[in-house]
C-alpha atoms as a PDB file:
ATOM      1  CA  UNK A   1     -31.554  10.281 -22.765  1.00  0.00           C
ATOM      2  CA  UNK A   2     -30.952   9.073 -19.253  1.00  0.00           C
ATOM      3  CA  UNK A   3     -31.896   5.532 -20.018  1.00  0.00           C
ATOM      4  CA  UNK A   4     -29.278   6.055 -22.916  1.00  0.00           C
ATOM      5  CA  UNK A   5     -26.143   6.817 -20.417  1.00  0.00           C
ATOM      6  CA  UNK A   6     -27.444   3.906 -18.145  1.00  0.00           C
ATOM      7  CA  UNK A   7     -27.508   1.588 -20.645  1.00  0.00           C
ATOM      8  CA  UNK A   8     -23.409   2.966 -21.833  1.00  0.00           C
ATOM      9  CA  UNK A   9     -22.462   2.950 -18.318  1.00  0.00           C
ATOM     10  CA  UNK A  10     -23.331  -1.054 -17.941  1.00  0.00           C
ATOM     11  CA  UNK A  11     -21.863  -1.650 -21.245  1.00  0.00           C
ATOM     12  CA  UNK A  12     -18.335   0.036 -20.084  1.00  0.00           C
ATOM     13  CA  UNK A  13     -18.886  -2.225 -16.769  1.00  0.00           C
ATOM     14  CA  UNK A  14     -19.400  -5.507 -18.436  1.00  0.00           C
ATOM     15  CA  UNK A  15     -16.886  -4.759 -20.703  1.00  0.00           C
ATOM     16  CA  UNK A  16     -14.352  -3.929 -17.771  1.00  0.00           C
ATOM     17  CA  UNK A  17     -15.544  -7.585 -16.538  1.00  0.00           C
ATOM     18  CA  UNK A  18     -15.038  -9.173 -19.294  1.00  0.00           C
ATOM     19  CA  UNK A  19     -11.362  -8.101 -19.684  1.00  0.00           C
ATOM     20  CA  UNK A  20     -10.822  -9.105 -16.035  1.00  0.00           C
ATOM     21  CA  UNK A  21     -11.925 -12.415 -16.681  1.00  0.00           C
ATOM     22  CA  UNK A  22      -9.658 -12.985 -19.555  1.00  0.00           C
ATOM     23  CA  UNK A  23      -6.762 -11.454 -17.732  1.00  0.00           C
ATOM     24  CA  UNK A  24      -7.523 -13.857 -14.709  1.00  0.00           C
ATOM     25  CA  UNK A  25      -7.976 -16.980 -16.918  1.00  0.00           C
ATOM     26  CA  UNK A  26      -4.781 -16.008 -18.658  1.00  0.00           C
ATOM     27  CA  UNK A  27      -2.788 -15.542 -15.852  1.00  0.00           C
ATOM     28  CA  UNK A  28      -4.372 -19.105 -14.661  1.00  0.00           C
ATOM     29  CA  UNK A  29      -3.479 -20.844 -17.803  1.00  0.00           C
ATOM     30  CA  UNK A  30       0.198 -19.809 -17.151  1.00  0.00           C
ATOM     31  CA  UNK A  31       0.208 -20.886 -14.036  1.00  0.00           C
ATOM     32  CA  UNK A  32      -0.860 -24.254 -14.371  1.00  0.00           C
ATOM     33  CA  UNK A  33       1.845 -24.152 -17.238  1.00  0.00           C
ATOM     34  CA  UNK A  34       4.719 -23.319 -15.039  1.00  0.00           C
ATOM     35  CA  UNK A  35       3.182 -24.981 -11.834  1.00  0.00           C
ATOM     36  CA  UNK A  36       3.310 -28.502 -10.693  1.00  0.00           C
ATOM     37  CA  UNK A  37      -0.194 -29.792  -9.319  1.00  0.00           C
ATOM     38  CA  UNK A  38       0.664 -29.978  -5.935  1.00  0.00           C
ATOM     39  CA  UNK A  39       2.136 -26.005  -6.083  1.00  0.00           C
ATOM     40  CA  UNK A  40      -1.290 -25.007  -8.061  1.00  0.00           C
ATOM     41  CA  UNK A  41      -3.571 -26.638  -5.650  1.00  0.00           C
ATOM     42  CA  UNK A  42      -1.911 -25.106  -2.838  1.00  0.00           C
ATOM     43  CA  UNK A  43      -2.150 -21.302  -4.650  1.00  0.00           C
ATOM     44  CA  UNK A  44      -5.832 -21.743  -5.147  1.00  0.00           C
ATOM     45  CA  UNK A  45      -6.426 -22.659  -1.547  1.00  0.00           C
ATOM     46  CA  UNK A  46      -4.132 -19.414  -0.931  1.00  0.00           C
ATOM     47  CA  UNK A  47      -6.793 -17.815  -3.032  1.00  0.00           C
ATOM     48  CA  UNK A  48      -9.736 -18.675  -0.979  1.00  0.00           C
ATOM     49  CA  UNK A  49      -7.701 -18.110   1.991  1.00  0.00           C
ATOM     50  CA  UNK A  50      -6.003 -15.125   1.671  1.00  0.00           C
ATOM     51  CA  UNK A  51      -6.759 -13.224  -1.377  1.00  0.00           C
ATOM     52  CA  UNK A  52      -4.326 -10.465  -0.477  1.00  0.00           C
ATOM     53  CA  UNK A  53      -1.526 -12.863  -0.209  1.00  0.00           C
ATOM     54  CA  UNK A  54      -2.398 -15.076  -3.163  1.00  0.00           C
ATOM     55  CA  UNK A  55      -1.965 -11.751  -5.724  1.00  0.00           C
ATOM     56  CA  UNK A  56       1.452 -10.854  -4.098  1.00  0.00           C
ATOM     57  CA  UNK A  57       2.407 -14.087  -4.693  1.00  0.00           C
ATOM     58  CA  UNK A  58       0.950 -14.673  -8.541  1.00  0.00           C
ATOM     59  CA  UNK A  59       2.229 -10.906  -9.043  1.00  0.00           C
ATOM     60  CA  UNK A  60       5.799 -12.218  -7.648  1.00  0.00           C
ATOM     61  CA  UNK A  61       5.824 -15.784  -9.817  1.00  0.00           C
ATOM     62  CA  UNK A  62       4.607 -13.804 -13.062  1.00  0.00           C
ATOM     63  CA  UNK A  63       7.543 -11.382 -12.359  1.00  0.00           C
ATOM     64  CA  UNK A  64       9.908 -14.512 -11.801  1.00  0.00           C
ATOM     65  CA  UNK A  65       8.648 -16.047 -15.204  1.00  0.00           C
ATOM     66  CA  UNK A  66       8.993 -12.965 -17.331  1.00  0.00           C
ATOM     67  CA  UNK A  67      12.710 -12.375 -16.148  1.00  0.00           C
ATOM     68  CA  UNK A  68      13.550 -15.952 -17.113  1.00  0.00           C
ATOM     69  CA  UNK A  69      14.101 -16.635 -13.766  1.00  0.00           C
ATOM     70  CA  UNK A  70      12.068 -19.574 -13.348  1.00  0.00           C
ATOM     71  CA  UNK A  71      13.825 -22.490 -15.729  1.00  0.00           C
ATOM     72  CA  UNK A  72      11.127 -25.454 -14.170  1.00  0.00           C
ATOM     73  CA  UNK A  73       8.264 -26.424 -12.923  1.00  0.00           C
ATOM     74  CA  UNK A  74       7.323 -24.682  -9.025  1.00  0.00           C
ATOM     75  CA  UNK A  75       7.192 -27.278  -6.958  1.00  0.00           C
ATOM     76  CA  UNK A  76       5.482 -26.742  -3.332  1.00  0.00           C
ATOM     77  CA  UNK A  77       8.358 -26.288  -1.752  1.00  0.00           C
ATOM     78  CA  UNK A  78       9.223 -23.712  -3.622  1.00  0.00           C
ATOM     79  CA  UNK A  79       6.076 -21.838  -3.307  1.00  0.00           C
ATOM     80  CA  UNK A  80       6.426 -22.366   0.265  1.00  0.00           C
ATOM     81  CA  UNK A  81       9.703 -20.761   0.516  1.00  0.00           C
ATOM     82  CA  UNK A  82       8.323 -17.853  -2.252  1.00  0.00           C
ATOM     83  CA  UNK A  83       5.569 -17.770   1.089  1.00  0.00           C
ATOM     84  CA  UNK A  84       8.051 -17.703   4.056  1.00  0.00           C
ATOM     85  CA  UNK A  85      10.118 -14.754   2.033  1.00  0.00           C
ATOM     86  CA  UNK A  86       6.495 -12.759   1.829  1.00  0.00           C
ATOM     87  CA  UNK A  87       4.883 -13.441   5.051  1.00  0.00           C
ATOM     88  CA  UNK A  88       8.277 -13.171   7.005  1.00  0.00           C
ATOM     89  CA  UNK A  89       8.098 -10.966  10.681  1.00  0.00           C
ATOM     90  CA  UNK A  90      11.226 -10.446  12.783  1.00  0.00           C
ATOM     91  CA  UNK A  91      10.797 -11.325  15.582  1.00  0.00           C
ATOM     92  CA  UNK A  92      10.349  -8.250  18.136  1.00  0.00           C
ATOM     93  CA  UNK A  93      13.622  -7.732  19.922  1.00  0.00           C
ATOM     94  CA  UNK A  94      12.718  -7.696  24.068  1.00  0.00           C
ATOM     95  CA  UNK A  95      15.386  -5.824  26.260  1.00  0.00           C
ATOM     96  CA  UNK A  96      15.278  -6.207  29.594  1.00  0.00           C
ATOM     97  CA  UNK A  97      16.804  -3.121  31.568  1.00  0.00           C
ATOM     98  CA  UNK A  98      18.288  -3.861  34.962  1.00  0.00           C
ATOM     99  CA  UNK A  99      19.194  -1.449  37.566  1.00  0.00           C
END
């Protein structure tokens, strides 16, 4: 019986990879559809890079594409300026205080 839920529980977790996979390789396939190669290359060294930065920005672009918002190709310097917008810091204000 035990052996039986084991052998369920790996099933569910493969299939759980599986549709990951897909979902990434779909989500890859519209990229490089919507993506110039200079723009793709520089997302998949985002990827290795910064993982944590490389979904905001596929989450943002995907967003962008479903809303008809993007009308052409991303060039780099687009996806450098969709970069700036996300990794942008004020600067921390210094006051100095004289008496």
């Amino acid at each position: 019986m035990n052996n039986e839920d084991n052998d369920e529980e790996l099933q569910k977790k493969l299939n759980e990879q599986l549709e990951r996979i897909q979902r990434e390789r779909q989500i890859k396939a519209i990229l490089r559809q919507i993506m110039d190669i200079n723009a793709y290359d520089r997302l998949s060294n985002i990827a290795i890079a910064n993982p944590e930065l490389y979904s905001k920005v596929v989450n943002l672009i995907l967003q962008l594409y479903q809303a008809g918002r993007i009308t052409s190709k991303i060039t780099e310097q687009y996806l450098l300026r969709l970069l700036s917008q996300l990794t942008f810091k004020p600067e921390p204000k210094i006051e100095f205080k004289r008496k």
